[in-house]
Protein backbone atom coordinates (compact mmCIF):
# COMPACT_ATOMS: atom_id res chain seq x y z
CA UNK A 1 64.30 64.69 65.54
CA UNK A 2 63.60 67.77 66.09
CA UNK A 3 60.43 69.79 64.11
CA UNK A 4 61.56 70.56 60.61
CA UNK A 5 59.03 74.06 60.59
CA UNK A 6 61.95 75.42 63.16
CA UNK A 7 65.76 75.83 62.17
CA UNK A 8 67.08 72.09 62.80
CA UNK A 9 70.23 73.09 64.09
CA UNK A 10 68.61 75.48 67.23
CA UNK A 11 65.15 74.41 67.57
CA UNK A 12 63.59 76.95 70.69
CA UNK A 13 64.12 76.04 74.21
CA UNK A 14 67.15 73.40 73.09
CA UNK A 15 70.50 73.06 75.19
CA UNK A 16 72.90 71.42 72.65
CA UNK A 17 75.07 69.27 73.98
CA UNK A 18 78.43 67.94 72.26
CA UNK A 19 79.54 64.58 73.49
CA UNK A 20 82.86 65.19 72.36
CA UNK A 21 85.48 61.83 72.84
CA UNK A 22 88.75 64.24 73.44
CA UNK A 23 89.65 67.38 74.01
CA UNK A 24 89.45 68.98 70.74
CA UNK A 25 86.74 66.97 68.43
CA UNK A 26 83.70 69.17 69.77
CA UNK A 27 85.76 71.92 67.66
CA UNK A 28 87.55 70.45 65.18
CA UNK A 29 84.29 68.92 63.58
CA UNK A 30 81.82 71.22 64.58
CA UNK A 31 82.98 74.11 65.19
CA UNK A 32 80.63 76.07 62.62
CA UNK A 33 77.62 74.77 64.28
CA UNK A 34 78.81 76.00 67.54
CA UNK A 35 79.57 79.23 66.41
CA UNK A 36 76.35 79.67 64.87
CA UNK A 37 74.03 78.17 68.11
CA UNK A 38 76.21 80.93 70.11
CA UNK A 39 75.49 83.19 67.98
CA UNK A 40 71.74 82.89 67.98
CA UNK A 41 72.21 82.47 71.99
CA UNK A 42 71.85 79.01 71.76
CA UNK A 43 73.19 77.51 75.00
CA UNK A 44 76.01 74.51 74.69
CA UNK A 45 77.56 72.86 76.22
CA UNK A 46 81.20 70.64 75.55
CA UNK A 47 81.25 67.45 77.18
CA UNK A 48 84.37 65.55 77.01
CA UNK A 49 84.62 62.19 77.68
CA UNK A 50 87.49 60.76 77.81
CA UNK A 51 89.48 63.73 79.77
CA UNK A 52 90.11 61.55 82.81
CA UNK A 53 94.21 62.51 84.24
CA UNK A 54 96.63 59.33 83.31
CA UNK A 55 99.34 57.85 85.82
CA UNK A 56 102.21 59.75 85.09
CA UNK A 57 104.23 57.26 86.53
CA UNK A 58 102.85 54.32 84.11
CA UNK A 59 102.50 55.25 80.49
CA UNK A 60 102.66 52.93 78.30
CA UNK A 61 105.38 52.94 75.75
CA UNK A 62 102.62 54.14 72.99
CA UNK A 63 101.46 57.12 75.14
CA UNK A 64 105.23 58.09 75.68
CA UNK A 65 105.69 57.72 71.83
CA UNK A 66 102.48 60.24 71.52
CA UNK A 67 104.07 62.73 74.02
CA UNK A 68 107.51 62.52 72.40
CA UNK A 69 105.53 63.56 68.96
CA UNK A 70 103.43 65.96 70.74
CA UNK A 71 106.71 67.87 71.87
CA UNK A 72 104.76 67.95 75.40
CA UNK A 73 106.13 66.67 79.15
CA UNK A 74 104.61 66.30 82.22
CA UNK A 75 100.69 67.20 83.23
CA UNK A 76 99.90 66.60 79.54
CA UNK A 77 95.84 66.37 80.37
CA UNK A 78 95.89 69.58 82.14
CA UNK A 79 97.61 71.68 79.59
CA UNK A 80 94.97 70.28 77.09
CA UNK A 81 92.21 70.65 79.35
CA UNK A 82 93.00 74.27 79.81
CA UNK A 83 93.56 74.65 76.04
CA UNK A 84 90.07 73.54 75.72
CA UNK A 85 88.48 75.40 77.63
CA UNK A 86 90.20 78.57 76.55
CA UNK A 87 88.92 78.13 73.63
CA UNK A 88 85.01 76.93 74.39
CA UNK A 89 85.45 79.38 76.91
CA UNK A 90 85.75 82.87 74.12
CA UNK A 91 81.89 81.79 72.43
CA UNK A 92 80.36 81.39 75.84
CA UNK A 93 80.27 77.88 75.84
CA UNK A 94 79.76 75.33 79.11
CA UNK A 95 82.73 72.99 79.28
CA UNK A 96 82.29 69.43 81.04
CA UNK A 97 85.69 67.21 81.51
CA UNK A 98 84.92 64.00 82.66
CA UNK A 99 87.46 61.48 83.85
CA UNK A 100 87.56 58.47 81.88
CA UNK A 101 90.47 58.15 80.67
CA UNK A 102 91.80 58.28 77.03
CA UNK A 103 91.99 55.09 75.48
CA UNK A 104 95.88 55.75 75.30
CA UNK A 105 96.27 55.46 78.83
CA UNK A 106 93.98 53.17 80.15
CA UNK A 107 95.13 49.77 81.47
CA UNK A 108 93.59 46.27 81.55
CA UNK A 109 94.96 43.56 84.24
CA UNK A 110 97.99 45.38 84.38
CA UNK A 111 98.44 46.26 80.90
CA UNK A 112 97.87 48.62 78.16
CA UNK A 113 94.45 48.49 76.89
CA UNK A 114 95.22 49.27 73.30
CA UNK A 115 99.19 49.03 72.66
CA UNK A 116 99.80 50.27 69.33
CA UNK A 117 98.00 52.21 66.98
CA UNK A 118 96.04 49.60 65.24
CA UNK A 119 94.75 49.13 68.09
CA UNK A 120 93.54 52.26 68.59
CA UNK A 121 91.96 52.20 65.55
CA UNK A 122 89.95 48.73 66.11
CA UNK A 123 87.48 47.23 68.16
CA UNK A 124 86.77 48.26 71.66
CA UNK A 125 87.78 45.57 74.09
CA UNK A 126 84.38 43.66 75.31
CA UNK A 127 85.47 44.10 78.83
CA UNK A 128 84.96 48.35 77.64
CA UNK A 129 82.38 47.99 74.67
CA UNK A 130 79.05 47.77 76.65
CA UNK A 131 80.46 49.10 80.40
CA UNK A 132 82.04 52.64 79.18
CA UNK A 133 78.99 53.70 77.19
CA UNK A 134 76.86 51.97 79.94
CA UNK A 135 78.61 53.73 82.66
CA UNK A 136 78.47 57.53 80.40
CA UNK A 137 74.75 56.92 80.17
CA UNK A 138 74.25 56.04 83.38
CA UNK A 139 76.28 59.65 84.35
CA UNK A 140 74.19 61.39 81.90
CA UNK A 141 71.75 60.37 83.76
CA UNK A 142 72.62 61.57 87.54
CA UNK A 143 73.91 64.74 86.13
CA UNK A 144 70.51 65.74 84.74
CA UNK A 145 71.43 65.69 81.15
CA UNK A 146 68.24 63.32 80.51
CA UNK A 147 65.88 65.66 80.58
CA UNK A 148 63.46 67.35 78.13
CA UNK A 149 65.23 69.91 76.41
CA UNK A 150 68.60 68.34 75.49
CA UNK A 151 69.45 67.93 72.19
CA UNK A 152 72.75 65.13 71.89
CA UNK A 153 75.51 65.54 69.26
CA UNK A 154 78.08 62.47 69.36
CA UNK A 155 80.35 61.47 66.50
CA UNK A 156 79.77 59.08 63.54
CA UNK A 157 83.04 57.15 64.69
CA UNK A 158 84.28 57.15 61.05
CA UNK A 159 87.99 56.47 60.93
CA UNK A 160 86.75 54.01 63.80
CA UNK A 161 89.03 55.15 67.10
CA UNK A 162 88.35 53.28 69.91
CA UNK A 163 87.15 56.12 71.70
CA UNK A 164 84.59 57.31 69.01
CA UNK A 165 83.63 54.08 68.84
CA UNK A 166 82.40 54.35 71.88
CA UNK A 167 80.98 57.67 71.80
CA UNK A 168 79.00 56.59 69.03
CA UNK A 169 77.20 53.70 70.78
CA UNK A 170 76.61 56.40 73.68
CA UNK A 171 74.63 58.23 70.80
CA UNK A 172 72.57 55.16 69.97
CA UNK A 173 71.64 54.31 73.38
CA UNK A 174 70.41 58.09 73.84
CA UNK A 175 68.66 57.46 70.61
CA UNK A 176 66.89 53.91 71.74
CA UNK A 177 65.83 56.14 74.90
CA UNK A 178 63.85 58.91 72.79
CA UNK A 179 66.58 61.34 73.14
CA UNK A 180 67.51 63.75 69.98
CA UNK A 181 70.86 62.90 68.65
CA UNK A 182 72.36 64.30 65.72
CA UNK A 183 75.69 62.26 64.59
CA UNK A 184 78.25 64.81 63.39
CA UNK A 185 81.59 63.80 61.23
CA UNK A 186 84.44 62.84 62.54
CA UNK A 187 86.96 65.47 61.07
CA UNK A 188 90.00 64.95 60.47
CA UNK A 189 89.19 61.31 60.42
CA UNK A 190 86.11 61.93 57.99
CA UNK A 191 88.48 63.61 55.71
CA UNK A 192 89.40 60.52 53.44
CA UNK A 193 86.62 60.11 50.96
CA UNK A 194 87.39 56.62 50.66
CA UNK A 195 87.04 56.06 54.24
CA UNK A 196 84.27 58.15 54.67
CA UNK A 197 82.50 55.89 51.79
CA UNK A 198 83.51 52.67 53.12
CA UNK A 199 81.72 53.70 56.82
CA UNK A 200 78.00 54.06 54.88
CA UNK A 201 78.33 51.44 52.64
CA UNK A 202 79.47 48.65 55.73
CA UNK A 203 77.15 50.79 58.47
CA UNK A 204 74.59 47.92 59.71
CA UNK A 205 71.78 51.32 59.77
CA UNK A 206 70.77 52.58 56.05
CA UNK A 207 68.65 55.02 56.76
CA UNK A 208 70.79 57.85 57.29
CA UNK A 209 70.00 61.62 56.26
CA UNK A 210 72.13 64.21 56.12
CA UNK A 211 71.90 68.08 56.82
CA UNK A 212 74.33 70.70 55.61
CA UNK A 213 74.75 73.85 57.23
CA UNK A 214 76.79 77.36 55.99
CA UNK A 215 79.62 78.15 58.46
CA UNK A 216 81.95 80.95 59.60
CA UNK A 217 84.87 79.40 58.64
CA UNK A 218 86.96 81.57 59.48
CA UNK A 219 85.53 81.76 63.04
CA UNK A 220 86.27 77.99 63.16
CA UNK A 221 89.72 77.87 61.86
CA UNK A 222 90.55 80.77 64.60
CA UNK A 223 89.02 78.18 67.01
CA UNK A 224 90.59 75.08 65.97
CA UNK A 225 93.96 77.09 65.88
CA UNK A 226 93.88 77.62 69.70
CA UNK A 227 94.37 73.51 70.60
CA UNK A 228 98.13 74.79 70.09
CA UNK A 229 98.76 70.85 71.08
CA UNK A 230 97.26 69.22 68.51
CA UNK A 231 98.37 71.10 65.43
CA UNK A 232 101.69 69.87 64.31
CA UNK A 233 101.44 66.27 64.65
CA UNK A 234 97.77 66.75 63.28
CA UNK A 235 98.46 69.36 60.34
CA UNK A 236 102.05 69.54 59.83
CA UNK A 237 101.47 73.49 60.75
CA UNK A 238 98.48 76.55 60.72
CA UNK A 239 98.71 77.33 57.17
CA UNK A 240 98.18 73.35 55.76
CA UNK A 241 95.42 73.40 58.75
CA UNK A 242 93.58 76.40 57.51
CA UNK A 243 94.01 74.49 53.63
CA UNK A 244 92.53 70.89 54.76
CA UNK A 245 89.11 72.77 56.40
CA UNK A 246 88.54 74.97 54.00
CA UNK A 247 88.69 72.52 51.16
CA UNK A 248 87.08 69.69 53.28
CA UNK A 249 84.29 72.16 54.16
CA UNK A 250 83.47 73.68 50.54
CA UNK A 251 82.75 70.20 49.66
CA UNK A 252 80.77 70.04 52.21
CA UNK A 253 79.02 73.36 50.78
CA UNK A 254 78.48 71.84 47.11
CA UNK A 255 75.31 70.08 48.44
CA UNK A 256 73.74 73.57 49.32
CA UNK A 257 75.26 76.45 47.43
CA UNK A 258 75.27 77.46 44.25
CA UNK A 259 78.81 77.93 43.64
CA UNK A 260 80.16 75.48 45.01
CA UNK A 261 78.40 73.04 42.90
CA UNK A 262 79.34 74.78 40.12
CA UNK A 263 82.92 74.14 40.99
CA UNK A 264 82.50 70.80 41.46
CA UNK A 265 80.59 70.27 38.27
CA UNK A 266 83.59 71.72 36.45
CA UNK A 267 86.45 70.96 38.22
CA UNK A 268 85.62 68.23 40.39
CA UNK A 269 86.94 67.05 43.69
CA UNK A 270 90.59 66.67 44.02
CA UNK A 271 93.30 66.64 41.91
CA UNK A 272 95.01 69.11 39.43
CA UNK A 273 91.95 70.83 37.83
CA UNK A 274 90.28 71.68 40.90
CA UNK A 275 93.21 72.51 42.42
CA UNK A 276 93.90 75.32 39.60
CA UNK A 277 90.15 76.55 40.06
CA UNK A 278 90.85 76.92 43.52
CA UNK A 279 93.56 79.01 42.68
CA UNK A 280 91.77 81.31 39.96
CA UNK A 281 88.64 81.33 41.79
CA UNK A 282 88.81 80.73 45.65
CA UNK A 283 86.06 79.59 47.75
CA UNK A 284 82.55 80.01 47.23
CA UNK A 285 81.28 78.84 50.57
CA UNK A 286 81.56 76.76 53.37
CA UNK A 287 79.44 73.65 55.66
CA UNK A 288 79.69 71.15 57.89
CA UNK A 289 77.19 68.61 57.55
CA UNK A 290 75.58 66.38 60.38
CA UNK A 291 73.26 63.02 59.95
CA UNK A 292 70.21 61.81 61.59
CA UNK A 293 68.83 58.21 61.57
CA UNK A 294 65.35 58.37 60.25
């Protein structure tokens, strides 16, 4: 990993790139860190993976379902490929869609891949589990990503979509190559504390570390609030959007800031007491936090 004597988050001479499984997760879980590598003229770039246009003409009854939820018709992948890079596009960030594509629309022998959403939420087929991360590699690769000065970002794959799933074994085959990968958390998958707990304690890897990091939050939630999309079926609507970050990152604050610890210390995590401090005292401050393998 990058030399702890420099900031670990924009280490000199680093291009951070975000290997981000759909059009929204490079935000939506970490946002802050963006903000703040842009900020310090870090360059970084979004690379989404699974961006890839589906066959209009044969969704599957799932990826209808999704649509019909969504509110959305036709050229679905365009609108939120232009949503995403309207809103990468505001901190001067590089956008990269590739064209796999989303595990709701791809299509084995003739059928859907992953048909309902257990699925989704399983094991990657074995005809996908090696080839796709394989195959990303491999395109890493001819697109010059391999190269000294690349730091990787890809996602824990807690929650365990198919598609993280995948982007996480990407990470650990950049990491078996001697690449620098930081594993960020899956937000708003991450956001279940039980889940989250249940991801460490079966991971096959224990030595993880952690890193926390103070955000803008606000510059996040102004972010996150531009995948127009994604909101309602995600959040319900902006204002209980703007409630889960900010609570889900001030706990991830209470490692590294005074108050926050405080808070928790006295009122916990959840439930009716905190929820009253929260109300008589506000925030304190505000993290996301990002693991390593050591």
């Amino acid at each position: 990993m990058p030399d702890r004597a420099v900031p670990w988050w924009n280490p000199p001479g680093m291009r951070h790139v975000y290997l981000s499984p759909h059009l929204d997760d490079s935000i939506y879980a970490c946002g802050g860190l963006i903000h703040r590598q842009r900020q310090a003229a870090g360059p970084v770039v979004s690379l989404t993976l699974c961006a890839g246009a589906p066959d209009q003409a044969h969704l599957s009854p799932l990826a209808q379902a999704y649509h019909q939820t969504w509110g959305l018709q036709g050229d679905v992948m365009s609108l939120r490929k232009q949503e995403d890079a309207a809103v990468l596009s505001q901190w001067g960030v590089e956008v990269a869609h590739w064209d796999t594509p989303d595990s709701l629309y791809r299509f084995v022998d003739g059928r859907p891949a992953y048909a309902d959403a257990q699925a989704l939420a399983g094991q990657p087929l074995d005809t996908e589990a090696g080839a796709i991360p394989q195959g990303w590699f491999r395109r890493l690769d001819e697109e010059g990503y391999l190269r000294p000065g690349n730091v990787f970002y890809a996602p824990l794959s807690i929650g365990g979509h198919v598609d993280h799933r995948l982007a996480f074994r990407l990470g650990e085959l950049l990491l078996a190559e001697g690449f620098p990968v930081w594993f960020y958390e899956d937000f708003p998958h991450s956001e279940d504390p039980d889940i989250f707990a249940a991801y460490f304690a079966h991971s096959p890897r224990k030595n993880w570390r952690s890193q926390a990091l103070l955000i803008d939050v606000e510059a996040k939630l102004t972010a996150m609030s531009g995948y127009a999309t994604q909101t309602p079926w995600i959040f319900v609507d902006e204002q209980q959007l703007r409630q889960r970050v900010r609570a889900y990152t001030a706990e991830r604050a209470r490692e590294i800031h005074p108050g926050e610890k405080v808070r928790y210390l006295f009122a916990g995590s959840g439930g009716r007491r905190e929820r009253f401090w929260r109300k008589i005292f506000g925030y304190h401050a505000h993290a996301e936090r990002y693991w390593s393998l050591s």
